[in-house]
Every structure is written in C-alpha cells, then in structure tokens.
Protein backbone atom coordinates (compact mmCIF):
# COMPACT_ATOMS: atom_id res chain seq x y z
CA UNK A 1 47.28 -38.95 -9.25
CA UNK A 2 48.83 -35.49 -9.01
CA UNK A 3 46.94 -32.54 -8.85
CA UNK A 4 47.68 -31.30 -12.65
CA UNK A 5 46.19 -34.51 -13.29
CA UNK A 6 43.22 -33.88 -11.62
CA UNK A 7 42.80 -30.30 -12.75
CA UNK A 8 43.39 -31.80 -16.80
CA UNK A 9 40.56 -34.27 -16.39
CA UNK A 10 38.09 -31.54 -14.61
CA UNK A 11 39.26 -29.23 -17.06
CA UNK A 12 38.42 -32.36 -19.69
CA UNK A 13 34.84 -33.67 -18.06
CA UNK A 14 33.38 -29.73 -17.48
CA UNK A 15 32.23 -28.79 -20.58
CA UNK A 16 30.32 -32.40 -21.10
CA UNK A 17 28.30 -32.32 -17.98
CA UNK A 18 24.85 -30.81 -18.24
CA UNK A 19 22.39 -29.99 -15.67
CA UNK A 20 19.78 -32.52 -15.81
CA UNK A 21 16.07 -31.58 -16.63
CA UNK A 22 13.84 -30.82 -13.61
CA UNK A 23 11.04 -32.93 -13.11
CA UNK A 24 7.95 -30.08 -13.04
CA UNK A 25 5.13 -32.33 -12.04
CA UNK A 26 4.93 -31.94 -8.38
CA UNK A 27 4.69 -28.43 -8.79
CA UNK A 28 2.01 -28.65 -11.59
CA UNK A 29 0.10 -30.91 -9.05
CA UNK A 30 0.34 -28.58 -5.87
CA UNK A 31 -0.65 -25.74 -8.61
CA UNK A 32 -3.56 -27.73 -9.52
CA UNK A 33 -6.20 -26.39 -7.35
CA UNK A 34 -5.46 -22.97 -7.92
CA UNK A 35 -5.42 -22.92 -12.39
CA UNK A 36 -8.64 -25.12 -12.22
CA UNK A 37 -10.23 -22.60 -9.36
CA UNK A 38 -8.67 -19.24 -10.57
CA UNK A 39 -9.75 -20.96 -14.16
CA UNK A 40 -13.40 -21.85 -13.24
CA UNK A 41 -14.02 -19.24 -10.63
CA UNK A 42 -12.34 -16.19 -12.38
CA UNK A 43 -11.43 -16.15 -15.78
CA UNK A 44 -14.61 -18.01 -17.07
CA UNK A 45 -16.57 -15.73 -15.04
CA UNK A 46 -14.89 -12.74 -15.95
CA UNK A 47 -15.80 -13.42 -19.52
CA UNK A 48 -19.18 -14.32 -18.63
CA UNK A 49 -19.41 -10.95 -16.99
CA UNK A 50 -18.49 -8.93 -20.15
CA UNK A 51 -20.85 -10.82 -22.50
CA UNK A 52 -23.53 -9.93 -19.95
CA UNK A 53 -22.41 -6.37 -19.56
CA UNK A 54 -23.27 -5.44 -23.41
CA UNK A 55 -26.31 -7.93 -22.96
CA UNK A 56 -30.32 -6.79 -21.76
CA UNK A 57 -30.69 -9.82 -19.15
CA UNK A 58 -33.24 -10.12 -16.04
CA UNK A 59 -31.87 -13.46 -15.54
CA UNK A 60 -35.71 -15.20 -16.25
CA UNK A 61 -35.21 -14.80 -20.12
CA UNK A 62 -32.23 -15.43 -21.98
CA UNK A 63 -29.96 -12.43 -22.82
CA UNK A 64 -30.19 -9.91 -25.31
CA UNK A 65 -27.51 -8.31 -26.74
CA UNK A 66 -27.60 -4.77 -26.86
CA UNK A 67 -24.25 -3.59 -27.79
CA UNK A 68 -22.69 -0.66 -25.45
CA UNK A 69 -26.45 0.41 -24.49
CA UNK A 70 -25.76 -0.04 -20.81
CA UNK A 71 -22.96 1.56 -20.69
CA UNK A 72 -24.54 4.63 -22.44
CA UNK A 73 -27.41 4.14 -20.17
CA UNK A 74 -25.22 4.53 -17.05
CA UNK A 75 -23.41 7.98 -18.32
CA UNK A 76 -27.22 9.60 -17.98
CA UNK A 77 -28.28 7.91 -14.69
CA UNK A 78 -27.60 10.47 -11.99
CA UNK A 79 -28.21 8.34 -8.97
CA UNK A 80 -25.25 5.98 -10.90
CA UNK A 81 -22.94 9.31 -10.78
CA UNK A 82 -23.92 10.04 -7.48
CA UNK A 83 -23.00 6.67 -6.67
CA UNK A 84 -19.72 8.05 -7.97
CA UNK A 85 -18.96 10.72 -5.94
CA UNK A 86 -20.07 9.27 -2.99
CA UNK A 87 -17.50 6.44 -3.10
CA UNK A 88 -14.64 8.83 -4.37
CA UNK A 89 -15.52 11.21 -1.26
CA UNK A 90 -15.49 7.87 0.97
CA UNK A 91 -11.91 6.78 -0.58
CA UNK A 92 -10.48 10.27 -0.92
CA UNK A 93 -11.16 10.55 2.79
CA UNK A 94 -10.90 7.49 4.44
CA UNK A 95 -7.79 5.95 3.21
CA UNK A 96 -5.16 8.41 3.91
CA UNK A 97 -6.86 9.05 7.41
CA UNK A 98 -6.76 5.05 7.76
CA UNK A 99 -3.01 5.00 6.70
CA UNK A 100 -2.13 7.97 9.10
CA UNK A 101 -3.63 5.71 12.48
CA UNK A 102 -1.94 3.05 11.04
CA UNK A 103 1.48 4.84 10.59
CA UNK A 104 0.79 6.37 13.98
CA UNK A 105 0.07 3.27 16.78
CA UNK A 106 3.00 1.39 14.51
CA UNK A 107 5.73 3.93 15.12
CA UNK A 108 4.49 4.04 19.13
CA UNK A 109 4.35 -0.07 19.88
CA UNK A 110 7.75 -0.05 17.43
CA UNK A 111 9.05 1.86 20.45
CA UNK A 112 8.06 -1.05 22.70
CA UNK A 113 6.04 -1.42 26.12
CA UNK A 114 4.95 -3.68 28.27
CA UNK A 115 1.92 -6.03 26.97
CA UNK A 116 3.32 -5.03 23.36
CA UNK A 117 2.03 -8.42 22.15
CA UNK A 118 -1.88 -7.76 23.79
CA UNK A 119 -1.67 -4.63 22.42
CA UNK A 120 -0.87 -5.74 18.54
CA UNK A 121 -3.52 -8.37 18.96
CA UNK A 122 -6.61 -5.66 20.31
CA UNK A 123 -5.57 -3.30 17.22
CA UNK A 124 -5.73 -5.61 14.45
CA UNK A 125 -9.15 -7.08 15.75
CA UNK A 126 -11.00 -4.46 14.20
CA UNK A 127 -9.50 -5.22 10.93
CA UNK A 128 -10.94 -9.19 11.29
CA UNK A 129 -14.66 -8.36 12.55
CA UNK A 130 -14.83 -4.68 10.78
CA UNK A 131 -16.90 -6.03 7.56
CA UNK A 132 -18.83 -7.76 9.32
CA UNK A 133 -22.59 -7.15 9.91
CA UNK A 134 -22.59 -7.26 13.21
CA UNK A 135 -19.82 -4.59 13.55
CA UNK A 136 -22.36 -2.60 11.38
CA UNK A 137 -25.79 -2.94 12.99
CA UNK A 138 -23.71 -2.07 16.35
CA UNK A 139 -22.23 1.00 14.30
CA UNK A 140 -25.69 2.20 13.68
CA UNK A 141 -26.26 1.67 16.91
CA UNK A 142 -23.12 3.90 18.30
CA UNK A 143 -23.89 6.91 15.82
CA UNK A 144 -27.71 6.47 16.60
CA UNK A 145 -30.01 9.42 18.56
CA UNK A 146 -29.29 7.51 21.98
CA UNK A 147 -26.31 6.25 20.54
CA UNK A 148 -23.23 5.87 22.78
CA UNK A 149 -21.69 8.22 20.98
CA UNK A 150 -24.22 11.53 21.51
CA UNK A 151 -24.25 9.81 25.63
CA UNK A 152 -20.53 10.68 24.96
CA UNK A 153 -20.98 14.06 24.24
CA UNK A 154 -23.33 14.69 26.26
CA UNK A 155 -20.88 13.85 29.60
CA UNK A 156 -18.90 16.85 27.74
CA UNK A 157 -21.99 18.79 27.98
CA UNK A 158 -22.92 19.44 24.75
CA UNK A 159 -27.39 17.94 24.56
CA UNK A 160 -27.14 16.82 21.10
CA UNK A 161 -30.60 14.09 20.50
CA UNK A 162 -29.67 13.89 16.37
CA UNK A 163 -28.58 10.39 14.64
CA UNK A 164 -25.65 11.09 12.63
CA UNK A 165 -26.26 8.04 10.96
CA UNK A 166 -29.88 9.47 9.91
CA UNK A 167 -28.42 13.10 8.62
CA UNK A 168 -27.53 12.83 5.14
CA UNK A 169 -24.46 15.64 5.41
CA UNK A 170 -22.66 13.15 8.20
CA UNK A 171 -24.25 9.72 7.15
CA UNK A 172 -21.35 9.12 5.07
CA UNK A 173 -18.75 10.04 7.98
CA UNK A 174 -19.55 8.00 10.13
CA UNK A 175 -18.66 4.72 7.78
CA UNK A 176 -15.01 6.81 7.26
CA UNK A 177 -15.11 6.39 10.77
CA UNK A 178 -15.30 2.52 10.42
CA UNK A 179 -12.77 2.49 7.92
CA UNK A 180 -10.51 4.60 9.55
CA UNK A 181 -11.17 2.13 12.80
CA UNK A 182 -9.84 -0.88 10.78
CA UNK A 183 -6.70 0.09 10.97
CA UNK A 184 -5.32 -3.19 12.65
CA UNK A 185 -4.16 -4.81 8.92
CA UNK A 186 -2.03 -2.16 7.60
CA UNK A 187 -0.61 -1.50 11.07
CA UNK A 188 0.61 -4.53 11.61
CA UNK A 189 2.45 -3.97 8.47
CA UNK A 190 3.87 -0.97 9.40
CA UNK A 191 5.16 -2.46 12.18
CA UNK A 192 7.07 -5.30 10.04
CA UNK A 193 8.74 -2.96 8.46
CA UNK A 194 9.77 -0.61 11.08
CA UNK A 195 11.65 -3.56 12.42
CA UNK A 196 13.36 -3.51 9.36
CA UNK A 197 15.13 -0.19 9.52
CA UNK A 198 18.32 -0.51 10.88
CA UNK A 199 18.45 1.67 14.28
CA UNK A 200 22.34 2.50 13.01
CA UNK A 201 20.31 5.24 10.97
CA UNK A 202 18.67 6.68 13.83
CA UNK A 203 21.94 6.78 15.95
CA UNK A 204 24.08 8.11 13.24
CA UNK A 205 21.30 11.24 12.38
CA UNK A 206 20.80 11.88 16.62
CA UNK A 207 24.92 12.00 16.66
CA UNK A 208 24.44 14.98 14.07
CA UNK A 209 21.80 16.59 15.83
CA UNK A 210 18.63 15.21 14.45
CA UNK A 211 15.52 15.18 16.48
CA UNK A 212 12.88 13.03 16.38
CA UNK A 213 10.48 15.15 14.00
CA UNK A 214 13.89 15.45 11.73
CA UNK A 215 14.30 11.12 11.98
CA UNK A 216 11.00 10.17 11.05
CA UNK A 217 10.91 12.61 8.04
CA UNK A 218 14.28 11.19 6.43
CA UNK A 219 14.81 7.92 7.88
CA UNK A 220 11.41 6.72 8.56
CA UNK A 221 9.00 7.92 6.09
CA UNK A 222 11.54 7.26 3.06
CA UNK A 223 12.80 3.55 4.56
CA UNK A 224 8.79 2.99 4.71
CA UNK A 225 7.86 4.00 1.64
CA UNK A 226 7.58 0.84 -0.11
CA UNK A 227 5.42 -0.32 2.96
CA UNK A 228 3.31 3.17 2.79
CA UNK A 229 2.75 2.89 -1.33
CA UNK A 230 2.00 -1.14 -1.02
CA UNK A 231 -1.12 -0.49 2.16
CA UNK A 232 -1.86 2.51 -0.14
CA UNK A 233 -3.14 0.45 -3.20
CA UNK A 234 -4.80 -2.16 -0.70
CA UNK A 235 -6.44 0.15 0.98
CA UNK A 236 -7.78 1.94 -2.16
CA UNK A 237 -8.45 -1.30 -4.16
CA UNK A 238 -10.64 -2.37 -0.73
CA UNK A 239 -12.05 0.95 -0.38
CA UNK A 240 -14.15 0.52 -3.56
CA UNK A 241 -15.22 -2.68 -2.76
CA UNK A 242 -17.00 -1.67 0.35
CA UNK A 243 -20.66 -2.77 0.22
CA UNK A 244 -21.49 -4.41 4.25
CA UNK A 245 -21.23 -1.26 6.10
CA UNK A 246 -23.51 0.90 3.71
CA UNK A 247 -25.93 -2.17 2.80
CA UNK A 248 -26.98 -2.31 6.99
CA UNK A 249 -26.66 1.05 8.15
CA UNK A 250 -28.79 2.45 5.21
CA UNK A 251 -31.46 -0.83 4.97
CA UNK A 252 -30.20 -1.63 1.87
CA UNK A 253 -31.61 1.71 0.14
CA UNK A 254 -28.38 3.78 0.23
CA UNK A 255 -30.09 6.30 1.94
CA UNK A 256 -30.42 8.91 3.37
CA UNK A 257 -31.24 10.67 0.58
CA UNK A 258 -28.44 8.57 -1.18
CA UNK A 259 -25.56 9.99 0.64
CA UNK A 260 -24.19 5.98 1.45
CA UNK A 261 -24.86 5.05 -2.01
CA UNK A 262 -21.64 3.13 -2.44
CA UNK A 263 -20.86 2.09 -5.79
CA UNK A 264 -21.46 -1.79 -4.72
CA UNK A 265 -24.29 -0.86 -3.33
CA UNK A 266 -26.16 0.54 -6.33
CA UNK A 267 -24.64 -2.47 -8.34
CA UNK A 268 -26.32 -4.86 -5.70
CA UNK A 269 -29.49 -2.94 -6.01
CA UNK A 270 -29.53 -2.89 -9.81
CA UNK A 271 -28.60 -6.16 -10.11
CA UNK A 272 -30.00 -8.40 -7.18
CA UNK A 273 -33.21 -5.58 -6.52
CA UNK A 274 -34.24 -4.23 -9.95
CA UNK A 275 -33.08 -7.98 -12.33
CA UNK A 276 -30.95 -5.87 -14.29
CA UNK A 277 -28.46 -8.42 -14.26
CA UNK A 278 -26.71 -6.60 -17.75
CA UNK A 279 -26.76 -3.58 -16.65
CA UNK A 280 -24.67 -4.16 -12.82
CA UNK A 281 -22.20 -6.53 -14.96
CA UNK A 282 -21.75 -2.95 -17.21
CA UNK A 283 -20.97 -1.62 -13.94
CA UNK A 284 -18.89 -4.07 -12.54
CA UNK A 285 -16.54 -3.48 -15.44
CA UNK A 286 -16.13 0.08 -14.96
CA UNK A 287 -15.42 -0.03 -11.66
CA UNK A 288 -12.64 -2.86 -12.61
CA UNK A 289 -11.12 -0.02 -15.10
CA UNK A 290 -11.33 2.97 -12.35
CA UNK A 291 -9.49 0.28 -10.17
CA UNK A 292 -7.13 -0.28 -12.61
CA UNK A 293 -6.36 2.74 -13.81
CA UNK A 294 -6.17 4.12 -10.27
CA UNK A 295 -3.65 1.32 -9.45
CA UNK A 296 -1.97 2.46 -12.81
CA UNK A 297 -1.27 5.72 -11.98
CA UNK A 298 -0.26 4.79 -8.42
CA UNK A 299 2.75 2.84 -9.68
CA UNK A 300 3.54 5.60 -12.45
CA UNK A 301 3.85 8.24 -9.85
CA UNK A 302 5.43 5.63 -6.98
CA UNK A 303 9.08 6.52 -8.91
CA UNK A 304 9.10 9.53 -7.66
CA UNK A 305 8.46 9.06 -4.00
CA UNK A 306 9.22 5.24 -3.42
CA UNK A 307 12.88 4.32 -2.05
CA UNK A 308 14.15 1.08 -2.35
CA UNK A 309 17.19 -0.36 -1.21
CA UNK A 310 19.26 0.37 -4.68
C-alpha cells in the first residue's frame, strides 16, 4: 500500500475512534477510607458542632437550644477577650520571628558544609517533639527560678532568682520562645526551595555587581515567595491552635494572672472544666471564622507580593 493510501484511510478511521471510558473504581476504592473518615470524622462533626454552638448543653442533659445566646454571651466575657489578645499577641509575635530562623539556618546549610545532613536532621527535631508535654514540663523547667536559663545568665553575671515563667509580663514570651524554637518544619522547606533557584541568577546579578545583601533581596526573597506566603498561613493556622504548651506550663489555669490564656485553652476549660459543652462549640466556630478570614485576607494580599514563575 502506498503512503497516500495510508494517509486516506487514517484520514478516513480518525474521526470514528473515540477514547474509551475510564474505569473510575479503583480510584473510588483507594478514596474510600478517606470520604467515609473525612465524612464521619469531619463533616458530621462539624455539623454537630454548630447545632451545639446555638444549644445550652452540659453534656448530662440533653441540649437546649438557645439561639445565638452564646455567642452574645462570649462578646461580654472579658476573660474570653483576653483570651483574644493573648493569642493575637502570641501569633503577631511568634510567627514572623519563627519564619525569620527558619529563612535564616535555610539560606546558611543551602550554602553547604560538612555534616549538612546531621545538621538538617538536629533542626527539624524540635519541630517533631515541640508539642509535646514533655518538651513543655522541661520548658518550665528551663525558664524556672533555678532554671537553666537564669544559671545562664548568671555565668554572664547578671544574679537574677525570678521565674519568667511565673511573671505574668514575660509568661507569655517564653512560649514565643518555643514556637520560635520549632523552626525545624518550615526550614526544611525553605531549604527545598532554595534548591530550586537556579544559581544562573546569582552568577548573572554578581557579574553586574550585586552583593550578597543585593542577591537575597531580588533573587532570593522574590524566587521564595511562594515558599515564604505558603509556611506563613501554616504557621498562623497552627499558631491558633496551640493549646500543650500553655495547658502545662500554666497547670491548666492559664495563669498567671491569665497572661497564657490561649484561646484553646479557655475553650478546653469552658468546655472540658466548667460542662459548658455549647458554649466552647460557640467558640470553636469563631475561631474557625478568624482562621478563615485571616487565611482570606492572606491570599487577597499574596498578589501583590507573591512571584510565580509566569
């Protein structure tokens, strides 16, 4: 057969073949667990939540509905707004310090050195056992009156005998401190995506002149940027979500004098400590709409400082 044959019955036979349906069942079945968990153990108690949030319910009787009294209730309770400010105060501060140390050890082990890989694995320890009780009760330890850190300071000469983690005006700063220590998570993905910027960049601005100071302001920080906005919203979304830390170091109370009263904290206490079960789910749903809205406005203003590739 000649090739204007062939071409005349391609030509002929294209238009008639279709691509056949794909068979969608495996991937239903691998998706499986996740719909009937995200199903069960989200959405149905997500909706639970919000009937209970407008509800009065101690969980021994059966609820009462009470329309948007809780959430009147909580606009008037001041150690509620306190609860406020102290978390804002604790995010405000703690996550762009956080993101800094990250940015910081990532741009010096993207440099390289020897026992780079020992290195990346001591840093992002902190970020695995940071939540975790023990890490707190030997926090409280550390910032205690015979603390290591005062013995610290006191090898620099300064006698200071006061537990920062008993002062209510540095209480608070000393979990920042434990934040800012996790840093090993969103370092580690700072580093992937250093290793992503092509080094022709850096040659091409230190042939023109450009310094280092001059590099990482217009090749690094704007090639990072979609890194630096996505550890942003993780690290605020976590942020609020903080309970551990503040639940040890202040007994559970939020004290001193309330200055750890994390949000989380007051919910737990309202909720598991006082039996008002309606009134923490009320809370619980506010703080899902300052996280939202937060995230919200994160991506609205992102346009105007994120770079990607196009």
């Amino acid at each position: 057969m000649s090739y204007a044959a062939e071409f005349a019955t391609l030509v002929k036979t294209s238009g008639k073949t279709k691509d056949k349906p794909k068979d969608t069942k495996p991937a239903l079945g691998f998706l499986a667990p996740w719909i009937v968990g995200a199903f069960f153990l989200t959405f149905i108690p997500m909706i639970v939540s919000l009937y209970l949030s407008l509800t009065k319910y101690n969980m021994l009787a059966s609820p009462k509905f009470v329309g948007f009294q809780n959430y009147a209730t909580l606009m008037q309770d001041q150690r509620y707004l306190h609860s406020l400010v102290v978390t804002f105060s604790y995010v405000i501060i703690s996550v762009p310090l956080q993101l800094i140390a990250a940015l910081a050890l990532a741009v010096v082990l993207d440099h390289g050195m020897r026992g780079l890989t020992f290195y990346r694995s001591a840093f992002y320890l902190p970020s695995m056992l940071g939540s975790s009780v023990a890490i707190a009760v030997l926090w409280k330890m550390v910032f205690g009156s015979d603390g290591l850190f005062n013995q610290a300071l006191g090898l620099l000469g300064m006698d200071v005998t006061q537990s920062w983690i008993a002062n209510p005006d540095t209480a608070n700063y000393t979990l920042m401190a434990l934040h800012v220590w996790q840093f090993g998570s969103p370092m580690v993905i700072f580093l992937a995506g250093l290793r992503q910027i092509p080094k022709e960049l850096y040659e091409a601005a230190s042939v023109d002149g450009a310094g280092k100071w001059r590099q990482f302001l217009s090749i690094t920080l704007p090639m990072l940027s979609p890194i630096i906005f996505f550890n942003l919203v993780m690290s605020i979304i976590n942020s609020f979500q903080t309970f551990t830390q503040a639940f040890v170091v202040s007994g559970g109370t939020g004290g001193p004098n309330d200055s750890t009263l994390f949000y989380t904290l007051y919910l737990y206490m309202q909720g598991f400590g006082s039996m008002k079960m309606g009134y923490a789910a009320a809370m619980a749903w506010i703080l899902v709409v300052i996280v939202a809205v937060l995230t919200v406005i994160n991506f609205a203003v992102s346009k105007y400082w994120v770079h990607y590739d196009d």
